[in-house]
C-alpha atoms as a PDB file:
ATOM      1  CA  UNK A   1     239.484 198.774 -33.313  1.00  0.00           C
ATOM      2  CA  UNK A   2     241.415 195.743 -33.727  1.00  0.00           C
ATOM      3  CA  UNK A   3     238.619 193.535 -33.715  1.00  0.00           C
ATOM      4  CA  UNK A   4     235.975 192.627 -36.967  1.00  0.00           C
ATOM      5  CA  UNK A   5     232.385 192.539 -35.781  1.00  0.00           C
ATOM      6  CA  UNK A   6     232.429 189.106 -35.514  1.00  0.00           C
ATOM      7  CA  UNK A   7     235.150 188.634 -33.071  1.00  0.00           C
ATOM      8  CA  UNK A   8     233.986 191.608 -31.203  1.00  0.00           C
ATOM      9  CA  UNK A   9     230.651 190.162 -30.122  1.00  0.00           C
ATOM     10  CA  UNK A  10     232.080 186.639 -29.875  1.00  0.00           C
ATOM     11  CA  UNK A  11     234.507 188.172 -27.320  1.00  0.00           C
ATOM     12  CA  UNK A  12     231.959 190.281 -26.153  1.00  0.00           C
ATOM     13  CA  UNK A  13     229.689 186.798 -25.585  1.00  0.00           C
ATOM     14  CA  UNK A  14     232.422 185.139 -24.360  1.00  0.00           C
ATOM     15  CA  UNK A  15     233.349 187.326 -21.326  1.00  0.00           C
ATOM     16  CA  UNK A  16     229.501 187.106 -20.151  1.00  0.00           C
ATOM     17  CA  UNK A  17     229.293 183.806 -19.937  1.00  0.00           C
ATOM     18  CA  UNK A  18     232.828 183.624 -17.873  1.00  0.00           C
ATOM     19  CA  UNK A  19     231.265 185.996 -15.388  1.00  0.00           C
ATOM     20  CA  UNK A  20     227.750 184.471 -15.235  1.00  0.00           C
ATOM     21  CA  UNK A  21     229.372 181.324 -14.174  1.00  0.00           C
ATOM     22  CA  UNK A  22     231.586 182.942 -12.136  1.00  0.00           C
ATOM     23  CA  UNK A  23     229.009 184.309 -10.272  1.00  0.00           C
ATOM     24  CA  UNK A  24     227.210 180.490 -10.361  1.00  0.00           C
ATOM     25  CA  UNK A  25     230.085 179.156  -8.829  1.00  0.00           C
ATOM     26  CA  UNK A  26     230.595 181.710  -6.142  1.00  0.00           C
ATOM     27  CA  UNK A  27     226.960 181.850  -5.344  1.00  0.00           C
ATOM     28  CA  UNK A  28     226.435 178.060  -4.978  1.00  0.00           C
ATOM     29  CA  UNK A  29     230.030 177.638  -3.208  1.00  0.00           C
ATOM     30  CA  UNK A  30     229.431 180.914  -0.906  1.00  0.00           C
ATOM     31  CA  UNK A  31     232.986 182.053  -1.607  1.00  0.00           C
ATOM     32  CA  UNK A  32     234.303 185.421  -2.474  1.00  0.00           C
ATOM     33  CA  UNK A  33     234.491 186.640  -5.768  1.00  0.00           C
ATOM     34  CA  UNK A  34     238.467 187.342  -5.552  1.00  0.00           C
ATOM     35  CA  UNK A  35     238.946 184.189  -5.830  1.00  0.00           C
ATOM     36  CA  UNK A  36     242.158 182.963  -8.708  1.00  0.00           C
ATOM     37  CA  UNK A  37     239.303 182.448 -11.699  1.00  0.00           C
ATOM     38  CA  UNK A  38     238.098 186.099 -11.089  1.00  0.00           C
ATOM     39  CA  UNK A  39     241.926 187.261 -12.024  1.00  0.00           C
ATOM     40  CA  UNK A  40     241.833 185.816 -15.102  1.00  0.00           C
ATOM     41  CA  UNK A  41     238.514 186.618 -16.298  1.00  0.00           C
ATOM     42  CA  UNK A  42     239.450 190.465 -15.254  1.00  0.00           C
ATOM     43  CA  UNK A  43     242.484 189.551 -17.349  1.00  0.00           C
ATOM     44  CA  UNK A  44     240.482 188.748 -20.632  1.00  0.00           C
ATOM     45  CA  UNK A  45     238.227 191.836 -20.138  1.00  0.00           C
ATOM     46  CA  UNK A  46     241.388 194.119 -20.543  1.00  0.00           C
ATOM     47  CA  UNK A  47     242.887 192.595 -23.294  1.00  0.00           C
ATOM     48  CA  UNK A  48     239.075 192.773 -24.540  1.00  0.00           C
ATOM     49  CA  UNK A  49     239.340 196.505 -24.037  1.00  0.00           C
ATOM     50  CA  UNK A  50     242.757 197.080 -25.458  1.00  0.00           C
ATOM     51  CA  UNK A  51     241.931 195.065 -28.432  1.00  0.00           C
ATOM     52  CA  UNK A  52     238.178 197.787 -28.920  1.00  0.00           C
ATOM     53  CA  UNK A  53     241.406 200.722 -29.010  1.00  0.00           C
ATOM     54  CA  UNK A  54     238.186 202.698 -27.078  1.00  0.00           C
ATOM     55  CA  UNK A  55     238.813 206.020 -25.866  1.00  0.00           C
ATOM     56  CA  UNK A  56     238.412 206.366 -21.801  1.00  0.00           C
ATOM     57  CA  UNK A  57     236.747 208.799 -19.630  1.00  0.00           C
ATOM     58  CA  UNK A  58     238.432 209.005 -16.745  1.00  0.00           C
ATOM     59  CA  UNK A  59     234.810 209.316 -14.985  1.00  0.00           C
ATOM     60  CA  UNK A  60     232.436 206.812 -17.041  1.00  0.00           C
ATOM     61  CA  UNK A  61     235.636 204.659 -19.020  1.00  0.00           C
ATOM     62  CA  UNK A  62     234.870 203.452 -22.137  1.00  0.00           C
ATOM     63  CA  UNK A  63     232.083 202.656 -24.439  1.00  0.00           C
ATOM     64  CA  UNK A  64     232.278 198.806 -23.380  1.00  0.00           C
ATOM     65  CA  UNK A  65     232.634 199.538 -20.054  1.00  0.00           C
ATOM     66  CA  UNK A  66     229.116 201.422 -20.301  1.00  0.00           C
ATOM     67  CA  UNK A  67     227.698 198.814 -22.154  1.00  0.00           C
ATOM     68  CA  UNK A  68     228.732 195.605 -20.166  1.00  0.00           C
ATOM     69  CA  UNK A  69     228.402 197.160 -16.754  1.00  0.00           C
ATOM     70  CA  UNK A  70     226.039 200.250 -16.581  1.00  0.00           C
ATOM     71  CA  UNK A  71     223.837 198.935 -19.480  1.00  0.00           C
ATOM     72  CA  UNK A  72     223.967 195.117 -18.279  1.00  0.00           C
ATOM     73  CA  UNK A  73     224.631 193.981 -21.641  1.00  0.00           C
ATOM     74  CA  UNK A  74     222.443 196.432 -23.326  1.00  0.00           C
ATOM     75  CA  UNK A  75     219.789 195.465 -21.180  1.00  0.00           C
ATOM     76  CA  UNK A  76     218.866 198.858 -19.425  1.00  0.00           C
ATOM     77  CA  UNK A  77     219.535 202.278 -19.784  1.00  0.00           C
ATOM     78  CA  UNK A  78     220.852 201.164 -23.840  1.00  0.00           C
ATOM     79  CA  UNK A  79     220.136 204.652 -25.409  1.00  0.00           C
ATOM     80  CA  UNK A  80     222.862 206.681 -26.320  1.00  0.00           C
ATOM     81  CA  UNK A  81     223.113 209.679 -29.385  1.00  0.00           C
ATOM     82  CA  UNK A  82     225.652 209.957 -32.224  1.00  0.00           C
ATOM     83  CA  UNK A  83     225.635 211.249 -35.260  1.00  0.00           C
ATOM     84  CA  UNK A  84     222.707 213.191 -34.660  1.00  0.00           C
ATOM     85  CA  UNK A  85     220.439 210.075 -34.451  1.00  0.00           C
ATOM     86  CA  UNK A  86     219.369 208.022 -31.177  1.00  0.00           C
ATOM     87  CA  UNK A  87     221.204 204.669 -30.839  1.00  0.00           C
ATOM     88  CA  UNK A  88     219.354 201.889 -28.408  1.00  0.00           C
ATOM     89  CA  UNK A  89     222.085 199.616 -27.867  1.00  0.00           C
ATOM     90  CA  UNK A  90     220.906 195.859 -26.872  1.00  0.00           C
ATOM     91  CA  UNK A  91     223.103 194.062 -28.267  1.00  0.00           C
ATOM     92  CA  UNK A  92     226.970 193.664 -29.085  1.00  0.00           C
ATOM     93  CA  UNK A  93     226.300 194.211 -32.913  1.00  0.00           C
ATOM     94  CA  UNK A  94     224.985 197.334 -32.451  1.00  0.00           C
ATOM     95  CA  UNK A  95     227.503 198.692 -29.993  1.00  0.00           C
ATOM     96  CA  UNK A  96     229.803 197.460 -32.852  1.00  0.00           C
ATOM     97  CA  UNK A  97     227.977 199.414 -35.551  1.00  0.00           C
ATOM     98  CA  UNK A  98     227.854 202.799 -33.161  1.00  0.00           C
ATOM     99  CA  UNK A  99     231.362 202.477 -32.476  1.00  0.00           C
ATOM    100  CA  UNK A 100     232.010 202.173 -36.177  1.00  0.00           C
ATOM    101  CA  UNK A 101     229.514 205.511 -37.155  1.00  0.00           C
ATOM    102  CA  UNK A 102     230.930 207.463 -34.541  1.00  0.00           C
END
């Protein structure tokens, strides 16, 4: 991991407010979502990724990837185990912490 905790969920922030707007804009404009802004936004989640250093799956990807897209930000489905204890991860500090433990 490249990243302290701090800039991890800052980053981590940062990307899902890019996307919720993104999906604002494209919503309220009725336009497609592969649109130029998309790129870049899919840009800044893989340096994002690279930065994490996160092993991949090559069937579920990575940690983050779980977390921003399966878990909705930690929202649903958030409960993972490591280290022999159960981990409900809502929120980017505590992905941060697991990731650290495990």
């Amino acid at each position: 991991m490249k990243l302290n905790k701090a800039q991890f969920c800052k980053y981590i922030e940062e990307y899902k407010k890019m996307s919720e707007q993104n999906e604002m804009i494209t919503d309220t404009l009725e336009i497609s979502s592969e649109w130029t802004p998309m790129n870049w936004i899919n840009s800044y989640y893989e340096m994002l990724s690279d930065l994490c250093e996160l092993p991949e799956d090559k069937n579920t990807g990575t940690l983050l990837d779980w977390f921003i897209f399966d878990t909705h930000y930690g929202r649903e489905n958030n409960v993972i185990l490591g280290n022999g204890r159960r981990w409900v991860i809502n929120s980017p500090e505590v992905l941060y912490d697991f990731i650290k433990e495990n």
